[in-house]
PDB file of N, CA and C in Angstrom:
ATOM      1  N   UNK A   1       0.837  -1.183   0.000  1.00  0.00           N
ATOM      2  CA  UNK A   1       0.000   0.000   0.000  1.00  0.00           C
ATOM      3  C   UNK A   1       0.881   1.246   0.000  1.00  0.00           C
ATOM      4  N   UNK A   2       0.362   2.376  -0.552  1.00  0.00           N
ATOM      5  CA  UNK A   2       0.962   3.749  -0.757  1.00  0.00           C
ATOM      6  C   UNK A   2       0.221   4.266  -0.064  1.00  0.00           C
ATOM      7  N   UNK A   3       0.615   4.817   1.004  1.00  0.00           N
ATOM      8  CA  UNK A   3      -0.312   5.806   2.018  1.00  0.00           C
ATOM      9  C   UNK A   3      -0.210   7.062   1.644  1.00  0.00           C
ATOM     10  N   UNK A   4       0.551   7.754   0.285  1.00  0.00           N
ATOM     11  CA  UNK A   4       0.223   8.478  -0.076  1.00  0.00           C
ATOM     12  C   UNK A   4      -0.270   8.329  -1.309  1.00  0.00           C
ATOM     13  N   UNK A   5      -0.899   7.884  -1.513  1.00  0.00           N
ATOM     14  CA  UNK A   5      -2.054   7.115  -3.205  1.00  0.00           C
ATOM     15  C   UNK A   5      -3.107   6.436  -2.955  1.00  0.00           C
ATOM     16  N   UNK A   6      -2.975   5.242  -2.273  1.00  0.00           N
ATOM     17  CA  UNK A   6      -4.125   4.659  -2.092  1.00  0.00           C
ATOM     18  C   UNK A   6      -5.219   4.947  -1.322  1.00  0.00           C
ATOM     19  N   UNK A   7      -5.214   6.175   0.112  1.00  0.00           N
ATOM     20  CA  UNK A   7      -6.149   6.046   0.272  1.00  0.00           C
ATOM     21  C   UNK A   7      -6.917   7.544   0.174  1.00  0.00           C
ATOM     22  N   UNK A   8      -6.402   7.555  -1.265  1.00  0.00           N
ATOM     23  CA  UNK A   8      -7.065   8.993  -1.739  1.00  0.00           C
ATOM     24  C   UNK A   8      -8.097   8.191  -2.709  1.00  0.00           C
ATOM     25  N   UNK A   9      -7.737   7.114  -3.596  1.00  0.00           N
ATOM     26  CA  UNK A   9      -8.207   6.311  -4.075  1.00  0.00           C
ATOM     27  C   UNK A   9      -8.972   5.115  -3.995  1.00  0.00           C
ATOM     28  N   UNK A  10     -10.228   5.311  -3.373  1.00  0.00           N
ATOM     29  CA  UNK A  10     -10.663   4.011  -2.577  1.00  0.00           C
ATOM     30  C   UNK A  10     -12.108   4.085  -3.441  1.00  0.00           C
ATOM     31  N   UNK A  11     -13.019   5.007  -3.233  1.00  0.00           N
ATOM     32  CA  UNK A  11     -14.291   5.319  -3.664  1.00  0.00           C
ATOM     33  C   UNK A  11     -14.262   4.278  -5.374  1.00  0.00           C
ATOM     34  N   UNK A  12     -15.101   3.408  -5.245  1.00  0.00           N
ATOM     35  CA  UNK A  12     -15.032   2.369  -6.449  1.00  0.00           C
ATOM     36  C   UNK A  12     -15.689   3.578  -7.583  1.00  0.00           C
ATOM     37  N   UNK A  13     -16.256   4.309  -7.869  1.00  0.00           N
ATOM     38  CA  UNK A  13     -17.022   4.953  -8.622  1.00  0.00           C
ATOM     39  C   UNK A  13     -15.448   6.143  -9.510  1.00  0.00           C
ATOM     40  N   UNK A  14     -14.844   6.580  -8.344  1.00  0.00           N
ATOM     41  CA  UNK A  14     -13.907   7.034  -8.484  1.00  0.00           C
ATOM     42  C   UNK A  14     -12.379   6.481  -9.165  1.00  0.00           C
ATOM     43  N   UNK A  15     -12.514   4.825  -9.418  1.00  0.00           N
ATOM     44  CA  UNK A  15     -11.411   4.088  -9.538  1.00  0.00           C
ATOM     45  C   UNK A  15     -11.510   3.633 -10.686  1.00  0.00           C
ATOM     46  N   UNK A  16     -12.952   3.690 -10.709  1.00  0.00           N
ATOM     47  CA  UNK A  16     -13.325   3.443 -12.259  1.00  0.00           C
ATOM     48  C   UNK A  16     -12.997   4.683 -13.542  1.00  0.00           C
ATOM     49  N   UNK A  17     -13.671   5.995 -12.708  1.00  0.00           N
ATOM     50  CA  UNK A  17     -13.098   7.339 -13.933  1.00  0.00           C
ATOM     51  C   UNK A  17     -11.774   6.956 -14.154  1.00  0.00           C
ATOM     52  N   UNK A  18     -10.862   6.637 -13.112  1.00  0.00           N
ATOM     53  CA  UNK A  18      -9.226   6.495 -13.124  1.00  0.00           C
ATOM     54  C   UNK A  18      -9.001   5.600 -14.111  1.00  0.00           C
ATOM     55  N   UNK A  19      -9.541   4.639 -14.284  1.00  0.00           N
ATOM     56  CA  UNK A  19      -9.253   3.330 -14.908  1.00  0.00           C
ATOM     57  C   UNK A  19      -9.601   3.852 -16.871  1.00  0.00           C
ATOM     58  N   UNK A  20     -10.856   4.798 -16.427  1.00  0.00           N
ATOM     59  CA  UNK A  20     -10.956   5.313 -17.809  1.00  0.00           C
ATOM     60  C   UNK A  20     -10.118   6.592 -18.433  1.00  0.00           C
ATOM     61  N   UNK A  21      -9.914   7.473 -17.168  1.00  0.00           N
ATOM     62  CA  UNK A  21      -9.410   8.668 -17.425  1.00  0.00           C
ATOM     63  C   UNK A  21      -8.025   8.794 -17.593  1.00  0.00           C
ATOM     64  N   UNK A  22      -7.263   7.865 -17.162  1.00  0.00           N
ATOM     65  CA  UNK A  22      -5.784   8.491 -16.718  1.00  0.00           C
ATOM     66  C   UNK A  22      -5.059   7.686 -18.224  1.00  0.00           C
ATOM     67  N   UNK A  23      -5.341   6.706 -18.865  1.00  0.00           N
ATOM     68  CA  UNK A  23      -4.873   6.445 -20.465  1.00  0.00           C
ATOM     69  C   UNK A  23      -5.394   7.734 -21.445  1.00  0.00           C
ATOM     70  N   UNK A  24      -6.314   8.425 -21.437  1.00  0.00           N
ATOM     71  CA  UNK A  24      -6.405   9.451 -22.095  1.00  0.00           C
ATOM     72  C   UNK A  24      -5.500  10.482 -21.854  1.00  0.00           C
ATOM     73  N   UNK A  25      -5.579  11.184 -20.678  1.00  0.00           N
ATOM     74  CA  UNK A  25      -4.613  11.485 -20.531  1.00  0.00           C
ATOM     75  C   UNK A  25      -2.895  11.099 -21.193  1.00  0.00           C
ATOM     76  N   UNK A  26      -2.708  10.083 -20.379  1.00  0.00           N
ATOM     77  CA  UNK A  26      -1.380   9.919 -21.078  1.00  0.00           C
ATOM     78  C   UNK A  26      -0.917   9.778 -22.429  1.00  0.00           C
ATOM     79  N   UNK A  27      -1.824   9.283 -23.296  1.00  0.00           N
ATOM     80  CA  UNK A  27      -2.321   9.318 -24.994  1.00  0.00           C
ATOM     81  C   UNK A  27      -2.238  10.384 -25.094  1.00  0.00           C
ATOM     82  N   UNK A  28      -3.248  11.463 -24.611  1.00  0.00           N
ATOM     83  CA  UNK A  28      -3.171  13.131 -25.020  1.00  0.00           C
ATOM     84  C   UNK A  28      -1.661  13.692 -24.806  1.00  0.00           C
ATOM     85  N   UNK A  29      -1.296  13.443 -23.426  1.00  0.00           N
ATOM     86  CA  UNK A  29      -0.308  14.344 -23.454  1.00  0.00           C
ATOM     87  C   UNK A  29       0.919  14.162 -24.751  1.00  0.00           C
ATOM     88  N   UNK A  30       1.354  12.805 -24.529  1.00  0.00           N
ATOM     89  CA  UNK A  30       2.348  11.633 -25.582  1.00  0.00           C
ATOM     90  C   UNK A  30       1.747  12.721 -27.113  1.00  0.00           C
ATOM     91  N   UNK A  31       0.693  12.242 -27.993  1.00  0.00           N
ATOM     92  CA  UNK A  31       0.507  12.920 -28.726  1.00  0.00           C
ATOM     93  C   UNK A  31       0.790  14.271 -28.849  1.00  0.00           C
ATOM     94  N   UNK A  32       0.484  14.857 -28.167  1.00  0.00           N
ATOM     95  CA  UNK A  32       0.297  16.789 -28.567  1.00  0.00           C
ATOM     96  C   UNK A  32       1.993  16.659 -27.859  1.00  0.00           C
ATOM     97  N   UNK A  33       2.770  16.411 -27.188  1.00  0.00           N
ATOM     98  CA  UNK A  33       4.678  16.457 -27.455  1.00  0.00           C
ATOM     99  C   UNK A  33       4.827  15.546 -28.329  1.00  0.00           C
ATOM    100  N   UNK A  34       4.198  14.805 -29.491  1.00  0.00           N
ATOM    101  CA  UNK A  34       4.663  14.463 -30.582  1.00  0.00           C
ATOM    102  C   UNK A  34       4.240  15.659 -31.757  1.00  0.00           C
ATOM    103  N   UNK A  35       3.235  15.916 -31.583  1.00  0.00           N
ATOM    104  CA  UNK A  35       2.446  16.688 -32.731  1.00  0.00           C
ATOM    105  C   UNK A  35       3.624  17.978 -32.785  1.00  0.00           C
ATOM    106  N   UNK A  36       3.857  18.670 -31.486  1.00  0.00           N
ATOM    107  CA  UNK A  36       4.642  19.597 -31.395  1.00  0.00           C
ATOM    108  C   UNK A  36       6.142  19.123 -31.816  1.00  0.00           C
ATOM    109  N   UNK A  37       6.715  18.511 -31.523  1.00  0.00           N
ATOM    110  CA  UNK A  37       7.997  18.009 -32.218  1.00  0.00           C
ATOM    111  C   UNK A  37       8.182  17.634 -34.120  1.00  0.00           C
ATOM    112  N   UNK A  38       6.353  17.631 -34.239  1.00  0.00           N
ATOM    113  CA  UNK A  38       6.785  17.248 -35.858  1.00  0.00           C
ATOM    114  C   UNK A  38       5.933  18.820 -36.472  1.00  0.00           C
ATOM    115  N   UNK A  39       5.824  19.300 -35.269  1.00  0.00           N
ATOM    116  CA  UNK A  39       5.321  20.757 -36.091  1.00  0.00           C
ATOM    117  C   UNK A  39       4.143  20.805 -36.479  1.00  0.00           C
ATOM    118  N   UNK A  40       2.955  19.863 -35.940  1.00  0.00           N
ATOM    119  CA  UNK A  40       1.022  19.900 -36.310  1.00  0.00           C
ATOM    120  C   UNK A  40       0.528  20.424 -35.087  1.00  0.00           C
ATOM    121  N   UNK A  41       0.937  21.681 -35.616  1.00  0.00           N
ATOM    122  CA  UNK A  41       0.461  22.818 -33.963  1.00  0.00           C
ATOM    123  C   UNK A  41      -1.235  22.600 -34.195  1.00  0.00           C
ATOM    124  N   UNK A  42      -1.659  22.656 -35.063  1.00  0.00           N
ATOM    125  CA  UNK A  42      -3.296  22.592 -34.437  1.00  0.00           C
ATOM    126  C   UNK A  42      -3.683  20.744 -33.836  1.00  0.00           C
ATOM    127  N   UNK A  43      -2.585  19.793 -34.156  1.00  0.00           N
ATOM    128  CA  UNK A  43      -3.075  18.682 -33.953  1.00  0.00           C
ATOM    129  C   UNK A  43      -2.910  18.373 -31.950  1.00  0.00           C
ATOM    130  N   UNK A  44      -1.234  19.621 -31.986  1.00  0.00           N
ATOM    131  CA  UNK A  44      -0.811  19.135 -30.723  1.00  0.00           C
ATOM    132  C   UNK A  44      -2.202  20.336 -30.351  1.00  0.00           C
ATOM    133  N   UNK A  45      -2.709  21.411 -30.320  1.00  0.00           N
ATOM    134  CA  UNK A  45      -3.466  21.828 -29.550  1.00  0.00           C
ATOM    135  C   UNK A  45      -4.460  20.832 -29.262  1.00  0.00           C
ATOM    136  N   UNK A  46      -5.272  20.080 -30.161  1.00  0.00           N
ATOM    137  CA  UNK A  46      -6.585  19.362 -30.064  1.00  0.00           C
ATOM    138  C   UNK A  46      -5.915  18.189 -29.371  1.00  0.00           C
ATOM    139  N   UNK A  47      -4.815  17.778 -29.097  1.00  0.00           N
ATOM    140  CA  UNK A  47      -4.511  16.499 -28.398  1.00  0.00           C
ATOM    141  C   UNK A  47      -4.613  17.302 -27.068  1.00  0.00           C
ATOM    142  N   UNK A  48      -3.983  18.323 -26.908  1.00  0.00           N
ATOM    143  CA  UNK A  48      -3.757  19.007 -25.438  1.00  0.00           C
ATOM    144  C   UNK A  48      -4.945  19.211 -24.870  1.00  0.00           C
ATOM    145  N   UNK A  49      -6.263  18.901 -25.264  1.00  0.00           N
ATOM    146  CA  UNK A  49      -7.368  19.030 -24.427  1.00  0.00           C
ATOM    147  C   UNK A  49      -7.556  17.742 -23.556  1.00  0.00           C
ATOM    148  N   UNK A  50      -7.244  16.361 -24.521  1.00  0.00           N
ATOM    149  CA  UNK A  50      -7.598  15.231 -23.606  1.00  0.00           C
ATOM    150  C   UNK A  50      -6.775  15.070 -22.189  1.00  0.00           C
ATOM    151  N   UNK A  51      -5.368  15.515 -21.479  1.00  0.00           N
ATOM    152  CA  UNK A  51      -5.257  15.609 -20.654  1.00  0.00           C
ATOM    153  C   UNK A  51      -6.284  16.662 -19.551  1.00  0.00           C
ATOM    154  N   UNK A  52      -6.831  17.945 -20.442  1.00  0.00           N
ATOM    155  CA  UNK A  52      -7.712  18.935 -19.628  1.00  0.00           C
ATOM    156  C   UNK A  52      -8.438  17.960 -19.062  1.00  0.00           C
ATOM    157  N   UNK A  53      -9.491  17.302 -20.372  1.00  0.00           N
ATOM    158  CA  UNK A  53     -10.609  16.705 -19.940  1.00  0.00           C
ATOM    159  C   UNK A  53     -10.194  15.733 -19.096  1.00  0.00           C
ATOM    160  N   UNK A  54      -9.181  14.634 -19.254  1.00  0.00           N
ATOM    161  CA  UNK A  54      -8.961  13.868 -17.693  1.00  0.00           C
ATOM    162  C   UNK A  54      -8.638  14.490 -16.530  1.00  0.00           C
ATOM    163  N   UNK A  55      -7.917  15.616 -16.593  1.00  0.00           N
ATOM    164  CA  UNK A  55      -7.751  16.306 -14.943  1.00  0.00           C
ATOM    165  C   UNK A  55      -9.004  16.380 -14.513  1.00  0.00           C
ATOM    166  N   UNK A  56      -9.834  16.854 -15.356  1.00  0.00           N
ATOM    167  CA  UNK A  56     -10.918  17.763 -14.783  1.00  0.00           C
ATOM    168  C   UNK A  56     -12.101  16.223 -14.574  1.00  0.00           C
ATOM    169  N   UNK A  57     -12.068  15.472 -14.943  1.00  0.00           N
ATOM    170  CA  UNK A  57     -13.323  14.320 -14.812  1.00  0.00           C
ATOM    171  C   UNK A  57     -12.418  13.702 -13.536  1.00  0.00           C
ATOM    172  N   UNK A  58     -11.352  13.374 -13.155  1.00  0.00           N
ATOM    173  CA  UNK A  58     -10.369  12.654 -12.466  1.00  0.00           C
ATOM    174  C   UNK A  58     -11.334  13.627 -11.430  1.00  0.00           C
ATOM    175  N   UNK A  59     -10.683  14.834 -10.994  1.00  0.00           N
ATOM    176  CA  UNK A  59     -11.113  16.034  -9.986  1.00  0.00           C
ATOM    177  C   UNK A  59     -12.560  15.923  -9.645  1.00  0.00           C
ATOM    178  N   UNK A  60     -13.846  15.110 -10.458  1.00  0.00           N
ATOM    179  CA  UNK A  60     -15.082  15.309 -10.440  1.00  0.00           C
ATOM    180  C   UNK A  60     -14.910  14.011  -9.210  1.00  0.00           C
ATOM    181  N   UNK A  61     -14.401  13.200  -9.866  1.00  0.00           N
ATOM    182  CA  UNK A  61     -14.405  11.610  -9.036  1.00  0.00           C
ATOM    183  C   UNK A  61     -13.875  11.621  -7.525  1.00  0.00           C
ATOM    184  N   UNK A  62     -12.573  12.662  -7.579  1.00  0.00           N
ATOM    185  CA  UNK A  62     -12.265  12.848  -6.147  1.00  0.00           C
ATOM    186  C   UNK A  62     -13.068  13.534  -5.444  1.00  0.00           C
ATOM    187  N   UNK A  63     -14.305  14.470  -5.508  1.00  0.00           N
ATOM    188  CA  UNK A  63     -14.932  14.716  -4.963  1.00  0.00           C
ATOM    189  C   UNK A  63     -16.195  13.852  -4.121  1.00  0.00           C
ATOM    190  N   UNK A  64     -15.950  12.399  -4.741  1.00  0.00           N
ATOM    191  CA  UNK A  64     -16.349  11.139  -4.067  1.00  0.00           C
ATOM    192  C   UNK A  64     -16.006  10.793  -3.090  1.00  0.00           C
ATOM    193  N   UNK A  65     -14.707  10.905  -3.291  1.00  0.00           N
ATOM    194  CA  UNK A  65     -13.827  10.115  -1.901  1.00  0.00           C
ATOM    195  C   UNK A  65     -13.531  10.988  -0.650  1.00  0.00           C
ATOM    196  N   UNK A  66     -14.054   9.618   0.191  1.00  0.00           N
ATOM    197  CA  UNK A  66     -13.929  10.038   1.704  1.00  0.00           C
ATOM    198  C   UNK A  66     -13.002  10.803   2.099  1.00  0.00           C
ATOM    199  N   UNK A  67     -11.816  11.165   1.740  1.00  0.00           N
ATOM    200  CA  UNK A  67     -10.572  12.019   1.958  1.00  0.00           C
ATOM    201  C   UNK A  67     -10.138  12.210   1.140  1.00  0.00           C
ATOM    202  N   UNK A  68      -9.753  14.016   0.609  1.00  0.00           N
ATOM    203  CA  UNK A  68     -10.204  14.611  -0.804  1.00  0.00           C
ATOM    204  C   UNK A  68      -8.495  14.526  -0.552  1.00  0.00           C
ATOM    205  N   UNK A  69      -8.301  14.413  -1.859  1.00  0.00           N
ATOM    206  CA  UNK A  69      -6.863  15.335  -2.116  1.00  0.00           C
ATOM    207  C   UNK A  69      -6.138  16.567  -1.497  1.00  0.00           C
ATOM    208  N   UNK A  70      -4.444  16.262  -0.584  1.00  0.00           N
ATOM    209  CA  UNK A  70      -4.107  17.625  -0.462  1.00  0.00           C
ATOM    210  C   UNK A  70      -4.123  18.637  -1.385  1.00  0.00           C
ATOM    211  N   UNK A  71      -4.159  19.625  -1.353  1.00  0.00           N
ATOM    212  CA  UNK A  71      -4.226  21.003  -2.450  1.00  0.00           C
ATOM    213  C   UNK A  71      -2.709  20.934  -3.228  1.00  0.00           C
ATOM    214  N   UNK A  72      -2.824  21.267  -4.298  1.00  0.00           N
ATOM    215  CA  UNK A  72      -1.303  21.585  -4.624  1.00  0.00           C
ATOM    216  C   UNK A  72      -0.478  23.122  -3.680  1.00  0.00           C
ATOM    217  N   UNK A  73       0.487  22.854  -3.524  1.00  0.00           N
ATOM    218  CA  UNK A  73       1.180  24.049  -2.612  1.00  0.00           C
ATOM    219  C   UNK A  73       1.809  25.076  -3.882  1.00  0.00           C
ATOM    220  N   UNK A  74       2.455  24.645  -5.247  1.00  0.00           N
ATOM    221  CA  UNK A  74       2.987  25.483  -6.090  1.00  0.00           C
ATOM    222  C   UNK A  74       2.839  25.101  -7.404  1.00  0.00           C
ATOM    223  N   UNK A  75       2.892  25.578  -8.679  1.00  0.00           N
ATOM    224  CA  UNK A  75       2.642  25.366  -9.972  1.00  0.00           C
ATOM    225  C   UNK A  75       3.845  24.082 -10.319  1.00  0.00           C
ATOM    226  N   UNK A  76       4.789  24.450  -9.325  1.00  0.00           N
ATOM    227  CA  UNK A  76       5.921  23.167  -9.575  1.00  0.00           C
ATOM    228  C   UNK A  76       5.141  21.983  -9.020  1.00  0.00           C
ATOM    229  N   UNK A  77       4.635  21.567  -8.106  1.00  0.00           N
ATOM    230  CA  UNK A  77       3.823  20.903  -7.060  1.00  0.00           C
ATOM    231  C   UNK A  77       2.922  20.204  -7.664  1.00  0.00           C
ATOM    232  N   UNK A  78       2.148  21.219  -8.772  1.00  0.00           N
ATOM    233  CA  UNK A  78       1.050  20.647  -9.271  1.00  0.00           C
ATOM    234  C   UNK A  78       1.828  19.450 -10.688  1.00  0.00           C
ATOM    235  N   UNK A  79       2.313  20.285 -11.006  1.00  0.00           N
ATOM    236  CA  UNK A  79       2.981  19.708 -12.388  1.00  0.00           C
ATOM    237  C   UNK A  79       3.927  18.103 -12.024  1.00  0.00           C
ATOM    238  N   UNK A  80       4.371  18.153 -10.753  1.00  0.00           N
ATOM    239  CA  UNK A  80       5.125  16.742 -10.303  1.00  0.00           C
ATOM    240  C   UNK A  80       4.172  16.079  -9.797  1.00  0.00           C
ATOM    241  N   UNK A  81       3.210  16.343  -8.815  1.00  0.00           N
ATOM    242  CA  UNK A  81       2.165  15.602  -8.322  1.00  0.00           C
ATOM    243  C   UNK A  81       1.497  14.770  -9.736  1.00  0.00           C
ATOM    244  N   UNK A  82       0.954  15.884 -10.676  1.00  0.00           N
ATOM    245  CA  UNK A  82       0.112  15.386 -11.658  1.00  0.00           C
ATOM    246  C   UNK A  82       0.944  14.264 -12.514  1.00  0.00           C
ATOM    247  N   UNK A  83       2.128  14.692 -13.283  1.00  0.00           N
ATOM    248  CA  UNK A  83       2.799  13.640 -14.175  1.00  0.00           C
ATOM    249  C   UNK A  83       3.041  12.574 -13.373  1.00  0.00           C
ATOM    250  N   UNK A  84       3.427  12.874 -12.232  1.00  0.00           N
ATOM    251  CA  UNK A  84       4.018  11.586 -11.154  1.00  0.00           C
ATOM    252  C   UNK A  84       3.119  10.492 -10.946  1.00  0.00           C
ATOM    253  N   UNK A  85       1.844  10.976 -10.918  1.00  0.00           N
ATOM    254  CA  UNK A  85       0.970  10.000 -10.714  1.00  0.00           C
ATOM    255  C   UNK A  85       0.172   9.253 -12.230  1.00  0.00           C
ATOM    256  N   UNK A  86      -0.312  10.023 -12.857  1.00  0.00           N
ATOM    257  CA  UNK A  86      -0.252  10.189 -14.307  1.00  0.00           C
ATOM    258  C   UNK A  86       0.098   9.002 -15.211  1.00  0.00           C
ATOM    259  N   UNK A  87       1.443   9.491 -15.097  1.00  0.00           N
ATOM    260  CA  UNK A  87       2.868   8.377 -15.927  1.00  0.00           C
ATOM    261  C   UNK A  87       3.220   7.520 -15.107  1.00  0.00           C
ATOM    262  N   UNK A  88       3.302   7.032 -13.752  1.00  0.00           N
ATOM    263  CA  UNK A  88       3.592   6.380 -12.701  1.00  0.00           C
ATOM    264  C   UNK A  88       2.775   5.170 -11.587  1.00  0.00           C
ATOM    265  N   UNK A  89       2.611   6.791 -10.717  1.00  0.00           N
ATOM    266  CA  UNK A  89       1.636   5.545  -9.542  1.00  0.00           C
ATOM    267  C   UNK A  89       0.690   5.117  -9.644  1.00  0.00           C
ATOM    268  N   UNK A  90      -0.330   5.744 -10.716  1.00  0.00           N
ATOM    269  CA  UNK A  90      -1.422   5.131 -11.153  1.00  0.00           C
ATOM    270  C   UNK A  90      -1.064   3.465 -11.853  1.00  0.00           C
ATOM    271  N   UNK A  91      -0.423   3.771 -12.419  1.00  0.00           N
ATOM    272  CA  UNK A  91      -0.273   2.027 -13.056  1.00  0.00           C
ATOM    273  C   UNK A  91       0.585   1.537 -12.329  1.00  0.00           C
ATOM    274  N   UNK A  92       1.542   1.663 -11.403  1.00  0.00           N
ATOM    275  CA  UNK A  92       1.879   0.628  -9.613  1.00  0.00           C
ATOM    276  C   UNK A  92       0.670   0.144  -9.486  1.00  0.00           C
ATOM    277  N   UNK A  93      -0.388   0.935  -9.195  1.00  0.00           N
ATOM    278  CA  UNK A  93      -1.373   0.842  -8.697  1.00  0.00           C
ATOM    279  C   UNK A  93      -2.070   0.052  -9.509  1.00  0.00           C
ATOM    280  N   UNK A  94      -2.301  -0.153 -10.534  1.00  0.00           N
ATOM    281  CA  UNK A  94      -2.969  -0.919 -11.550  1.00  0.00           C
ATOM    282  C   UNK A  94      -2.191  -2.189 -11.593  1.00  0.00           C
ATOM    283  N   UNK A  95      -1.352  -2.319 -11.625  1.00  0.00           N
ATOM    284  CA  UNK A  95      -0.547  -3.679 -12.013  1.00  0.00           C
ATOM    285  C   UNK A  95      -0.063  -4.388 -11.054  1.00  0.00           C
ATOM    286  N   UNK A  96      -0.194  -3.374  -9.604  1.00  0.00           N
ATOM    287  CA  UNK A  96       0.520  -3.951  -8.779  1.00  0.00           C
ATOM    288  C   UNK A  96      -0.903  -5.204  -7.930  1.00  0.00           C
ATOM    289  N   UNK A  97      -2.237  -5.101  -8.432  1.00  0.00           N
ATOM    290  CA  UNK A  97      -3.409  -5.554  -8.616  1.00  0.00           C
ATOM    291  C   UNK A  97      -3.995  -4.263  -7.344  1.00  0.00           C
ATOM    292  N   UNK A  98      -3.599  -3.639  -6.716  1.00  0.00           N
ATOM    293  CA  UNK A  98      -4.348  -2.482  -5.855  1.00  0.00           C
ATOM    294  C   UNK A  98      -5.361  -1.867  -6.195  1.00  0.00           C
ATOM    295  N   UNK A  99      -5.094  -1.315  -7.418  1.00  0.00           N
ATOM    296  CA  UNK A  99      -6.451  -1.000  -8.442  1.00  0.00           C
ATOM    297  C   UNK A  99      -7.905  -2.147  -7.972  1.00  0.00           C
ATOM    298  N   UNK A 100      -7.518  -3.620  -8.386  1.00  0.00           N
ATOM    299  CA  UNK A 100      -8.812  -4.229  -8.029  1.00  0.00           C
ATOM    300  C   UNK A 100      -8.839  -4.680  -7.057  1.00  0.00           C
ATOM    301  N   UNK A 101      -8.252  -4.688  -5.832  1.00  0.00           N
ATOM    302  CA  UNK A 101      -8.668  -4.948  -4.635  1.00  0.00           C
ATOM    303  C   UNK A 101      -9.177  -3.508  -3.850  1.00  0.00           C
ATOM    304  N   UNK A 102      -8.973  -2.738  -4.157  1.00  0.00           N
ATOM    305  CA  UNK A 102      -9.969  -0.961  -3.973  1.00  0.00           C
ATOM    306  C   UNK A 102     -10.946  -1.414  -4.605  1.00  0.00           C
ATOM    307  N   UNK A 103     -11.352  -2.076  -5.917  1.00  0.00           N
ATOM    308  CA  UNK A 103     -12.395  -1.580  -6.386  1.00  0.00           C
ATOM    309  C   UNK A 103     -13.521  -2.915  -5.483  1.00  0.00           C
ATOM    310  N   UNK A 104     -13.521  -3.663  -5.300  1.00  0.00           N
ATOM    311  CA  UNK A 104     -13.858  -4.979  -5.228  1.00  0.00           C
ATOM    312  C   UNK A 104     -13.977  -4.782  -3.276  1.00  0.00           C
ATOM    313  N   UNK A 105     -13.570  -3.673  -2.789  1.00  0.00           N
ATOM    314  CA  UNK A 105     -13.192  -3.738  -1.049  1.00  0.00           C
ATOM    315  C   UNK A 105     -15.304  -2.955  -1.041  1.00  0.00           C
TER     316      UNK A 105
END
């Protein structure tokens, strides 16, 4: 267990947006720093929304759970918290099977 991940993540309703939301995300972001590296500035803009839309549906779901998220403290804060978990502890969490023993508790 990650006592700083898992038990922000418990609410099954909430584990599920995750399960849907956080591959878009990472697809969006991956895309729009590809689009931008090959120079399809309107493609990387329209990719750069699907991370919006997962922050912001992710953020709807934590408002489920019994113990909300600390606040971010700085724009640096937000940006390591978010990729960190994002690109990272979310899929520990998925693979490590935690994902379905939250959802299934």
């Amino acid at each position: 267990m990650n006592p700083e991940y898992d038990p922000y993540h418990a609410n099954p309703t909430n584990l599920v947006i995750h399960i849907l939301a956080v591959p878009f995300f990472v697809l969006g972001t991956l895309a729009a720093l590809w689009s931008l590296l090959t120079e399809h500035w309107l493609a990387a803009l329209g990719y750069a929304v699907l991370p919006a839309l997962s922050l912001a549906v992710q953020g709807l779901g934590h408002k489920l759970e019994a113990r909300p998220p600390a606040p971010f403290s700085s724009s640096g804060n937000f940006l390591a918290r978010v990729l960190g978990e994002q690109f990272l502890r979310f899929w520990i969490f998925v693979f490590s099977g935690r994902w379905l023993r939250a959802v299934r508790a």
